[in-house]
N, C-alpha and C. Protein backbone atom coordinates (compact mmCIF):
# COMPACT_ATOMS: atom_id res chain seq x y z
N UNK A 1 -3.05 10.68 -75.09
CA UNK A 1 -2.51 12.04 -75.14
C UNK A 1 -2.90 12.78 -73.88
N UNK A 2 -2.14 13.31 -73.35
CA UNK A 2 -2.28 14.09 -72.48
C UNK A 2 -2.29 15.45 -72.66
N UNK A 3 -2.75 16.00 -73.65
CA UNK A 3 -2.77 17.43 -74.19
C UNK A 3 -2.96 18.33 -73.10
N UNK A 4 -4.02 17.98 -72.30
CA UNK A 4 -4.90 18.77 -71.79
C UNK A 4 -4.43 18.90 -70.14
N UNK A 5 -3.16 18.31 -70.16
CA UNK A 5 -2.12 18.40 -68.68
C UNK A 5 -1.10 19.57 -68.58
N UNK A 6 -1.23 19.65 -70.16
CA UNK A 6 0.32 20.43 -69.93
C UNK A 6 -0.29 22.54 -69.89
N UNK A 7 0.29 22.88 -69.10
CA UNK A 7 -0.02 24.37 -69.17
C UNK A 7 0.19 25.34 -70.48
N UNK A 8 -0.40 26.35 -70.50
CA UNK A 8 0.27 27.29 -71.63
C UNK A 8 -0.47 28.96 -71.03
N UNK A 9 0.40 29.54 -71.90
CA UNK A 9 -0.54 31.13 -71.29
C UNK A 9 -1.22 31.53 -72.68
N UNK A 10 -2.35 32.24 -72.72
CA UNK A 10 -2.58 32.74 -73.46
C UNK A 10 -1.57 33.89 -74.37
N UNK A 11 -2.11 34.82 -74.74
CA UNK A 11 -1.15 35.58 -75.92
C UNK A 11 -1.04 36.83 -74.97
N UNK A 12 -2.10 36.68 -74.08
CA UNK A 12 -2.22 38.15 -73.69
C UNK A 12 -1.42 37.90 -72.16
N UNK A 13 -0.56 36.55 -72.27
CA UNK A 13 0.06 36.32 -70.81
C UNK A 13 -0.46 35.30 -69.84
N UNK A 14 -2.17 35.42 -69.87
CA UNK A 14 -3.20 35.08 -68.35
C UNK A 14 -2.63 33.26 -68.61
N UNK A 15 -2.66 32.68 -68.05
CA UNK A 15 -2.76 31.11 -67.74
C UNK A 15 -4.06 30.50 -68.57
N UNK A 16 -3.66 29.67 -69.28
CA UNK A 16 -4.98 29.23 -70.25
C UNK A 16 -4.90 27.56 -70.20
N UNK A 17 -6.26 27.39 -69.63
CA UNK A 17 -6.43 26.25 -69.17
C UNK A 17 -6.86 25.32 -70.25
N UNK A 18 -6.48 24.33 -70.86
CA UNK A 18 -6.70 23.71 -71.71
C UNK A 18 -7.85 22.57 -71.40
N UNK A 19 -7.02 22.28 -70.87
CA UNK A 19 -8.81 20.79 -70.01
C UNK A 19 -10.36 21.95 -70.24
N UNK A 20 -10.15 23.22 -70.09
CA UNK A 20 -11.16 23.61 -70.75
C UNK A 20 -12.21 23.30 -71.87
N UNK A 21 -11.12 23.12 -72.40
CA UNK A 21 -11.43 22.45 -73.59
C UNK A 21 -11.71 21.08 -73.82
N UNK A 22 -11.55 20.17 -73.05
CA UNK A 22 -11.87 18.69 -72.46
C UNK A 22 -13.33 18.31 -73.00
N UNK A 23 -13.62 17.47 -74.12
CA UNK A 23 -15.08 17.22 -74.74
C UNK A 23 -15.47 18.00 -75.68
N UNK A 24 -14.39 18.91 -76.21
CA UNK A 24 -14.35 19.79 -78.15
C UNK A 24 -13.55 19.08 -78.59
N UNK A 25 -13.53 19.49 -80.28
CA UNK A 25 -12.95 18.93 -80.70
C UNK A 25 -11.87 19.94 -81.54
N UNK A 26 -10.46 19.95 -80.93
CA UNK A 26 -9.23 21.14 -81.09
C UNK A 26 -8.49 21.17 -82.61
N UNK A 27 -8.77 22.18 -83.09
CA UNK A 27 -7.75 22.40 -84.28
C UNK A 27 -6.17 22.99 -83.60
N UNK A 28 -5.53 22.41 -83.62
CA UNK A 28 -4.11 23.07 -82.95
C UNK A 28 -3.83 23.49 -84.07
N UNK A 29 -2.82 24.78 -84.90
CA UNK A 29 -2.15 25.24 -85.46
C UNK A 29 -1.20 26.46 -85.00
N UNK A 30 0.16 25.85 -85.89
CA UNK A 30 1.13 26.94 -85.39
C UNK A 30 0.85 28.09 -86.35
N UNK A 31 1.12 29.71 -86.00
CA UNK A 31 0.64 30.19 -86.63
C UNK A 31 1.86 31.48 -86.85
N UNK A 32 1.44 32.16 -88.11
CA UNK A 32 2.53 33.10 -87.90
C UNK A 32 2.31 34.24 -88.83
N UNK A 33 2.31 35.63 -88.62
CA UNK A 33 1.77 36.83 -89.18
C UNK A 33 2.52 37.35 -90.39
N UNK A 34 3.21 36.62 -90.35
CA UNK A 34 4.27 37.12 -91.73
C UNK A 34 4.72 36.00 -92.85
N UNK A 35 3.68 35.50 -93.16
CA UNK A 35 4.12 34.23 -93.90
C UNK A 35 3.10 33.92 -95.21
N UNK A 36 3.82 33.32 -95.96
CA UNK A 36 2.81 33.35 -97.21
C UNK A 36 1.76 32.15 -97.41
N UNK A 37 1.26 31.89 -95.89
CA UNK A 37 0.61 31.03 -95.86
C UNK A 37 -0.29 31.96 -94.75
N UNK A 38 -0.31 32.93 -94.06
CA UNK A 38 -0.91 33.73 -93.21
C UNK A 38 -2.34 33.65 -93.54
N UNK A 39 -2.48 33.47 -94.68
CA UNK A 39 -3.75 34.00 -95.76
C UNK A 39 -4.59 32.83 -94.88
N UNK A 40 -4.08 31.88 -94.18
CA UNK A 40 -5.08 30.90 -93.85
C UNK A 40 -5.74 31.52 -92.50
N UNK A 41 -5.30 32.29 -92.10
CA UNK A 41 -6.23 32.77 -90.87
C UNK A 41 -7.59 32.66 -90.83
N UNK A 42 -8.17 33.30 -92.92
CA UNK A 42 -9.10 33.52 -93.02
C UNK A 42 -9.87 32.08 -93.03
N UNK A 43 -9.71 31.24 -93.69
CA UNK A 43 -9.88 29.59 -93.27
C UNK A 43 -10.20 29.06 -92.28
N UNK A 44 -9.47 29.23 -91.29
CA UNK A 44 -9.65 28.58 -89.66
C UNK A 44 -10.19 29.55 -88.77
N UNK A 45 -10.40 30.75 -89.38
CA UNK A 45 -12.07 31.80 -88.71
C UNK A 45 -13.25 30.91 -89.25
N UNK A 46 -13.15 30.68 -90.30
CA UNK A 46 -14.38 30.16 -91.02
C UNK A 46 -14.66 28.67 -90.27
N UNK A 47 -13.58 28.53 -90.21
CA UNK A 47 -14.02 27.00 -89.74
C UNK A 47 -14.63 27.11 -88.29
N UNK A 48 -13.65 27.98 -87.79
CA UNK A 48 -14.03 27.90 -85.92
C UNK A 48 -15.97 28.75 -85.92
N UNK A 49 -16.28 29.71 -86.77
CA UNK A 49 -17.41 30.09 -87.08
C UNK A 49 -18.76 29.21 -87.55
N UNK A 50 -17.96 27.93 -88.64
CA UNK A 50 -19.16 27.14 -89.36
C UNK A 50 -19.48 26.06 -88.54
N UNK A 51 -18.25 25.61 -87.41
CA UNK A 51 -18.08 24.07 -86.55
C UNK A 51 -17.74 24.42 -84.98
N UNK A 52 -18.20 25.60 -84.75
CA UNK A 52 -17.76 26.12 -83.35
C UNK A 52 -19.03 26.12 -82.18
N UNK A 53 -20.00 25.68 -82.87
CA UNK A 53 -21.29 25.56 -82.10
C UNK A 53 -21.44 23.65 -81.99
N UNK A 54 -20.82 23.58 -83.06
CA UNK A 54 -21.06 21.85 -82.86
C UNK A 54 -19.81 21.39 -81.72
N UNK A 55 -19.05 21.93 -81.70
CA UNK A 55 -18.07 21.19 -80.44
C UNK A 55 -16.69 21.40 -81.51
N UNK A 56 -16.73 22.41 -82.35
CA UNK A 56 -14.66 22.43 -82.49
C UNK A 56 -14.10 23.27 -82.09
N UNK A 57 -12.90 23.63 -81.87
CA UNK A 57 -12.54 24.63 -80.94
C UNK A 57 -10.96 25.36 -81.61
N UNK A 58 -10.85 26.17 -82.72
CA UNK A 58 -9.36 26.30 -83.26
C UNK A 58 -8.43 26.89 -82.52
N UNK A 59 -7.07 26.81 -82.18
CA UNK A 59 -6.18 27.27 -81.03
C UNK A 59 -5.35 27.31 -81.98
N UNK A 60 -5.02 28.78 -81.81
CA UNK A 60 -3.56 29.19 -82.52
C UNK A 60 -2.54 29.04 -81.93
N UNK A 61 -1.32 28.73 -82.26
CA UNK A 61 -0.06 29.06 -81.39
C UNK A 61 1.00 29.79 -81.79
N UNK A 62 0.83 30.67 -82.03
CA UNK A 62 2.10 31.61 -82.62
C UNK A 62 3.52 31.18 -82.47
N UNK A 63 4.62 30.98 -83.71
CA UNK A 63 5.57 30.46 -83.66
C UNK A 63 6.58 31.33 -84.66
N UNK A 64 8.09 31.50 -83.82
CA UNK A 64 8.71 32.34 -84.64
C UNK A 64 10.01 31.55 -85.33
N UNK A 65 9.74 30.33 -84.99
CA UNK A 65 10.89 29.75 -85.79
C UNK A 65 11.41 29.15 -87.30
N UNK A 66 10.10 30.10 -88.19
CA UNK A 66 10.79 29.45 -89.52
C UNK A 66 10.60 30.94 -90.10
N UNK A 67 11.67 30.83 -90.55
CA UNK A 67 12.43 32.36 -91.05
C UNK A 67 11.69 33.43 -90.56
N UNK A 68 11.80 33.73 -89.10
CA UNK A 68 11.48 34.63 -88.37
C UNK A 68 10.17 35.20 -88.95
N UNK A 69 8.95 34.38 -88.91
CA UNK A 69 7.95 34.91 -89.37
C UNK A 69 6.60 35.14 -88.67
N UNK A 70 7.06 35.12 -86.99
CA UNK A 70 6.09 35.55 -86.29
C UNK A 70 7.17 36.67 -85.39
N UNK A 71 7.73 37.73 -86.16
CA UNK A 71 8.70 38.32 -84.92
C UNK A 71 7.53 39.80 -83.68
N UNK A 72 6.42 39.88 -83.98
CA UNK A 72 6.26 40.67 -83.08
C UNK A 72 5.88 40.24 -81.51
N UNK A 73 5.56 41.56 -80.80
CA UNK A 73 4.95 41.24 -80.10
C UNK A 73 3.72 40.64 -79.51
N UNK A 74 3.48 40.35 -78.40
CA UNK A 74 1.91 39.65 -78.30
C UNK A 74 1.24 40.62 -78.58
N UNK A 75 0.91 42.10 -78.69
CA UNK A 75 0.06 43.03 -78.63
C UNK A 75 0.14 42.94 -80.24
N UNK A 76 1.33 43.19 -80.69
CA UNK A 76 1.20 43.39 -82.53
C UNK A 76 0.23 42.18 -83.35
N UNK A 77 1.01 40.88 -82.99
CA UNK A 77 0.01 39.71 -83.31
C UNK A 77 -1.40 39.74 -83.09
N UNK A 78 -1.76 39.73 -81.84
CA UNK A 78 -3.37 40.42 -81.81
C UNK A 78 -4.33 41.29 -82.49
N UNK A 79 -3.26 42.38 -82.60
CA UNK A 79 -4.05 43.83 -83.06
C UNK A 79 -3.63 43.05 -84.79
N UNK A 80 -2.70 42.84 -85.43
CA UNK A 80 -2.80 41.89 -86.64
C UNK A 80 -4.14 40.83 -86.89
N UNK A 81 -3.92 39.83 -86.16
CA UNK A 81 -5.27 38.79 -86.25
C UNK A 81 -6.49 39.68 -86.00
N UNK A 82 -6.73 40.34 -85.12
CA UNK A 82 -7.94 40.80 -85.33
C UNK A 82 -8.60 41.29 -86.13
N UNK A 83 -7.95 43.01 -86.90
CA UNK A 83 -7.76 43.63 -87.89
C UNK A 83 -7.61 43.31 -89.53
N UNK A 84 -7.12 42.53 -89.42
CA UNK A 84 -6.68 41.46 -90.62
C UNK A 84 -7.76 40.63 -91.25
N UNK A 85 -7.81 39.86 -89.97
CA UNK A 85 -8.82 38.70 -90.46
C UNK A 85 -9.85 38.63 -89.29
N UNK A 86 -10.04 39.30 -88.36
CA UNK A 86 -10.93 38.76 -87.23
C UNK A 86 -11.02 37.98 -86.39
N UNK A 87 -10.05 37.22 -86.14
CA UNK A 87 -9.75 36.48 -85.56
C UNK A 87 -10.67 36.40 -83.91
N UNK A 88 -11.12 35.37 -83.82
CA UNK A 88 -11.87 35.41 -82.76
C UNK A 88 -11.51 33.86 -81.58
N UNK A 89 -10.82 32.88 -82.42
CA UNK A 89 -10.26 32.13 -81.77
C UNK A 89 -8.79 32.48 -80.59
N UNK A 90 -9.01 31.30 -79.79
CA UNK A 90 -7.69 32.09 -79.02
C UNK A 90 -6.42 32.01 -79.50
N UNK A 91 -5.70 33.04 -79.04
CA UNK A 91 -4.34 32.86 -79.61
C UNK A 91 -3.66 32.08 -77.96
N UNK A 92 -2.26 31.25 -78.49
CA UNK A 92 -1.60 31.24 -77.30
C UNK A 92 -0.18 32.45 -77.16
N UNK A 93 0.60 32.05 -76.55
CA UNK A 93 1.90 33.02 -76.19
C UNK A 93 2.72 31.99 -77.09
N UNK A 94 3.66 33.03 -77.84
CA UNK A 94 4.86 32.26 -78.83
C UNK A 94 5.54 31.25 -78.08
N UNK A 95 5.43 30.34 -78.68
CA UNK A 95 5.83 28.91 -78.45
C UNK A 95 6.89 28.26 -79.79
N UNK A 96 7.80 27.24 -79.18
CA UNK A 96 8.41 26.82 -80.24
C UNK A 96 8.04 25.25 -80.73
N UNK A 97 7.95 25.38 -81.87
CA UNK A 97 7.21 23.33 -81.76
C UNK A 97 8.15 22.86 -82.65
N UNK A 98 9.59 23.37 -82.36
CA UNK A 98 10.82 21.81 -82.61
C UNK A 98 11.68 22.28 -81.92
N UNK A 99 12.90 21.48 -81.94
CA UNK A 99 13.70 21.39 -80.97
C UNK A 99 13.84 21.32 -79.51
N UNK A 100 15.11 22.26 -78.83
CA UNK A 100 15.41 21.44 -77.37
C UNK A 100 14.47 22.10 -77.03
N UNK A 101 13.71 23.37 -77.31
CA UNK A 101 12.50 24.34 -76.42
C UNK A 101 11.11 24.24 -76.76
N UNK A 102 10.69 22.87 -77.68
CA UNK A 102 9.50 22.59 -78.00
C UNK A 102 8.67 22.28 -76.72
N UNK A 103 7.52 23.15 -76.75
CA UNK A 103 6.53 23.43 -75.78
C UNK A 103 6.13 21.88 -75.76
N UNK A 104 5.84 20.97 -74.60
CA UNK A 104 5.05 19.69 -74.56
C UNK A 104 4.38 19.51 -75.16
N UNK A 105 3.19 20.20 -75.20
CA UNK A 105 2.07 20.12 -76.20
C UNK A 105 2.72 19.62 -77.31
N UNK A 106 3.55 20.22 -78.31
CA UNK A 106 3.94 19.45 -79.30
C UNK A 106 5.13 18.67 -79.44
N UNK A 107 5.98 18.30 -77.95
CA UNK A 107 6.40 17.46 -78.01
C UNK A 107 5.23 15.95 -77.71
N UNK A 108 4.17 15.70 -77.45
CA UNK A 108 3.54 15.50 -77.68
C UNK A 108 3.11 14.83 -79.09
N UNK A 109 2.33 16.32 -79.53
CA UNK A 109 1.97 16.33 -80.88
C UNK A 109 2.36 15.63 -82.57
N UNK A 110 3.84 15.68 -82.51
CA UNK A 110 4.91 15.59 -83.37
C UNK A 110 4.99 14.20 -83.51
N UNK A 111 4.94 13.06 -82.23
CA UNK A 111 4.44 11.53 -82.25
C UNK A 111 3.50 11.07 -83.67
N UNK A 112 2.52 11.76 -83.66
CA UNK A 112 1.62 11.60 -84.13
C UNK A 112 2.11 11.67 -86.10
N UNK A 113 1.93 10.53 -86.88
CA UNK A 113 2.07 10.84 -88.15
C UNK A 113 0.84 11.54 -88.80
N UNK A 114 1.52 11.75 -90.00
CA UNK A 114 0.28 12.87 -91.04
C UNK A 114 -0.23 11.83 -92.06
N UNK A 115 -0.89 11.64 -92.96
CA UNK A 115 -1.36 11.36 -94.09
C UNK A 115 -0.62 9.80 -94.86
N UNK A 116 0.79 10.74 -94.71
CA UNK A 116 1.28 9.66 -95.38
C UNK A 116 2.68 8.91 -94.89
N UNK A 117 2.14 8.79 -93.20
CA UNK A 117 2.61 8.15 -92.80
C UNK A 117 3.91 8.17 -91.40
N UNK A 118 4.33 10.45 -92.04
CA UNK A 118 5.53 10.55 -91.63
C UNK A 118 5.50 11.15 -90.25
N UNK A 119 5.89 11.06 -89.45
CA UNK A 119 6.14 12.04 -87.87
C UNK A 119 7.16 12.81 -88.06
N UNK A 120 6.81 12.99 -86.69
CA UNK A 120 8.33 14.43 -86.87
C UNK A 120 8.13 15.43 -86.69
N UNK A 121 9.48 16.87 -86.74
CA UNK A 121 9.43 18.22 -86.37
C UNK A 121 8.16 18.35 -87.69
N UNK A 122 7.21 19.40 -87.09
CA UNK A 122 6.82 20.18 -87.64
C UNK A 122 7.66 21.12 -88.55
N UNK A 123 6.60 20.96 -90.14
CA UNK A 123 7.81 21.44 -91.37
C UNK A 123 7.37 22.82 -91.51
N UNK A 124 6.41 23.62 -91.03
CA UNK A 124 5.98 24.91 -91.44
C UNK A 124 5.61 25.43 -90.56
N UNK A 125 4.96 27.17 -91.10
CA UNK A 125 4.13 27.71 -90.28
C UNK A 125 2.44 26.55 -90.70
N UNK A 126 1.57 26.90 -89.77
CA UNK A 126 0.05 26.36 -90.30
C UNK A 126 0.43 25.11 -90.18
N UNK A 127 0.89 23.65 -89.78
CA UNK A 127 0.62 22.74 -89.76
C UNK A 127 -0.48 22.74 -88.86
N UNK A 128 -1.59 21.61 -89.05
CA UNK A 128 -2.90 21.51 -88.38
C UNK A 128 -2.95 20.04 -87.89
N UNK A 129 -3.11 20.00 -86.40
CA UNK A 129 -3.31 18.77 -85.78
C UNK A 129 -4.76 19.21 -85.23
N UNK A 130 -5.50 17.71 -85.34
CA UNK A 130 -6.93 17.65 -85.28
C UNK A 130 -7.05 17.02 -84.07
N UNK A 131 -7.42 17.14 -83.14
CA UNK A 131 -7.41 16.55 -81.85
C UNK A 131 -8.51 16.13 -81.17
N UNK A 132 -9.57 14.94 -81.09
CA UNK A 132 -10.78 14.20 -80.87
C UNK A 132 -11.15 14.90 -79.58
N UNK A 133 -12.05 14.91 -79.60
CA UNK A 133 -12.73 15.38 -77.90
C UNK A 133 -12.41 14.46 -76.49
N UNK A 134 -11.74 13.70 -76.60
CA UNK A 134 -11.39 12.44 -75.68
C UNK A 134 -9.89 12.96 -75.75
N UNK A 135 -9.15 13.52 -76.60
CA UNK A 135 -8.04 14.13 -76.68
C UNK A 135 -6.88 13.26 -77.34
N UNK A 136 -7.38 12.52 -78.11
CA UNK A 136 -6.36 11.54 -79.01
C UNK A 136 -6.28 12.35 -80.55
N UNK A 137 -4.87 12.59 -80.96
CA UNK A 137 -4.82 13.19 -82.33
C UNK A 137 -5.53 12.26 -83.38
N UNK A 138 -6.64 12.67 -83.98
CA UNK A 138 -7.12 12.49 -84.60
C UNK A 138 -6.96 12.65 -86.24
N UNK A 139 -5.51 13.41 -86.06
CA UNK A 139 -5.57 13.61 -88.07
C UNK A 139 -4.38 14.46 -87.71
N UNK A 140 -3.47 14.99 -88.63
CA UNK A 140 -2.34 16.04 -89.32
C UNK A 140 -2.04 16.10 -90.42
N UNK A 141 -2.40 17.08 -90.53
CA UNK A 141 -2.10 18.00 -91.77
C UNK A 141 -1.12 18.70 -91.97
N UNK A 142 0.04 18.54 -93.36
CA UNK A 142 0.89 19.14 -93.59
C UNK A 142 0.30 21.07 -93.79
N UNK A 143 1.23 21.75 -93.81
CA UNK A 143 0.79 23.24 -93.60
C UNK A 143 0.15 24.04 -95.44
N UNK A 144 0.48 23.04 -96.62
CA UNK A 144 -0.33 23.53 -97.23
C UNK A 144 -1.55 22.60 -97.67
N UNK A 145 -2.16 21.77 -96.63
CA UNK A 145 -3.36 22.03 -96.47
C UNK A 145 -4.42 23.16 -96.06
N UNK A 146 -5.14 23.71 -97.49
CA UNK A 146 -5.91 24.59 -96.62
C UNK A 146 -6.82 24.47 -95.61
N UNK A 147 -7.28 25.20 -94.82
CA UNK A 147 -8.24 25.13 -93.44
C UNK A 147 -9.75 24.35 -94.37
N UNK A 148 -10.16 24.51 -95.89
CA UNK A 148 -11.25 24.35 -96.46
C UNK A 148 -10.85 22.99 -97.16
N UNK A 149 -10.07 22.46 -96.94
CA UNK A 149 -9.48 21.18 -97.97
C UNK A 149 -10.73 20.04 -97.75
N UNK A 150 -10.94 19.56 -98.62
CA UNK A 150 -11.90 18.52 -97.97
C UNK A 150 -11.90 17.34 -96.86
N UNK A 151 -10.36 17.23 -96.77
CA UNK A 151 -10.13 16.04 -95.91
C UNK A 151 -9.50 16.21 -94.70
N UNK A 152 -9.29 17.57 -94.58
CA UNK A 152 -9.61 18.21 -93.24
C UNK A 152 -10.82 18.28 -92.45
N UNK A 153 -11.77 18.72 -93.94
CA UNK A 153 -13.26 19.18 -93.00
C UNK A 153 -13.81 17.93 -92.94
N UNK A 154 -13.58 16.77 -93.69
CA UNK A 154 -14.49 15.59 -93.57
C UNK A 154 -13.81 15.29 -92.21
N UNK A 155 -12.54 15.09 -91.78
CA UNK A 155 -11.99 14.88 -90.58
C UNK A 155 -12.48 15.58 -89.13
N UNK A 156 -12.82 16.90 -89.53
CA UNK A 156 -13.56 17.36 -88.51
C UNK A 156 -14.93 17.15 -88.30
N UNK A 157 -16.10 16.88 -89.20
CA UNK A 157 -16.86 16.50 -88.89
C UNK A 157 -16.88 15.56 -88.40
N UNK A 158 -16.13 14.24 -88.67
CA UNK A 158 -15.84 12.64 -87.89
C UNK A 158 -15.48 12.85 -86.80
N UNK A 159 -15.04 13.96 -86.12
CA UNK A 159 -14.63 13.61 -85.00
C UNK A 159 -15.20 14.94 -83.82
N UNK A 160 -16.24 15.68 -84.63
CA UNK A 160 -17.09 16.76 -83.67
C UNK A 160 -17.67 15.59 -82.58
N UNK A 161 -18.13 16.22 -81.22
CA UNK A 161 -19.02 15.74 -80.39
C UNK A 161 -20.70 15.39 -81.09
N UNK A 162 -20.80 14.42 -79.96
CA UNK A 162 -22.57 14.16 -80.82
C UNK A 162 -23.70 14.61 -80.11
């Protein structure tokens, strides 16, 4: 995987260097402020809070393509995640992860099967790709997995830095 080649900007615009992140271990999720799965924000704070000193690192990506459920701006989304839930992980800039305008990263990503077997467009808001510190997808999770599911977190501990 070459995750850590492809560019992205943060939410707030600036250029966000991902190789940054080169030797954590990345929760990617698409994310979106208006959805009845939003509630997971509070989840993947917790997580980036309980596993963020050991080497995990959660990256949001805001996405407005399933029934228009990330429509604001970068400033609204922010002042939302923060306010809301606290959000302290980074956000990126709205990105699309299917079709002809899917950001690399998850053209990429989407290679990669889930659980039981299947690849493909991403089916929701919150799908969660687990990404090893060496930068090989390490796990995916359909989007109602919660951030606390057990076989998420056993997945993240298997694959924190040592």
């Amino acid at each position: 995987m070459a995750i850590y080649d492809h560019s992205i900007r943060s939410l707030s615009g600036e250029p966000m260097a991902l190789d940054a992140y080169r030797g954590r271990a990345l929760l990617v999720v698409n994310v979106a402020s208006k959805c009845g799965l939003t509630p997971q924000y509070e989840g993947l704070e917790k997580l980036q809070k309980d596993y963020g000193e050991r080497g995990l690192q959660v990256i949001g990506f805001p996405c407005n393509q399933f029934a228009g459920q990330e429509p604001g701006t970068a400033e609204e989304i922010a002042t939302f995640c923060s306010t809301t839930y606290g959000v302290s992980f980074p956000l990126t800039e709205k990105v699309d992860v299917n079709g002809a305008d899917r950001h690399p990263i998850y053209a990429e990503l989407v290679t990669v099967a889930d659980g039981d077997g299947e690849a493909g467009d991403v089916k929701w808001n919150f799908e969660k790709f687990l990404v090893s510190p060496t930068g090989e997808v390490a796990g995916r999770f359909r989007p109602l997995v919660e951030p606390e599911a057990p076989e998420l977190v056993s997945a993240i501990e298997r694959v924190l830095p040592s």
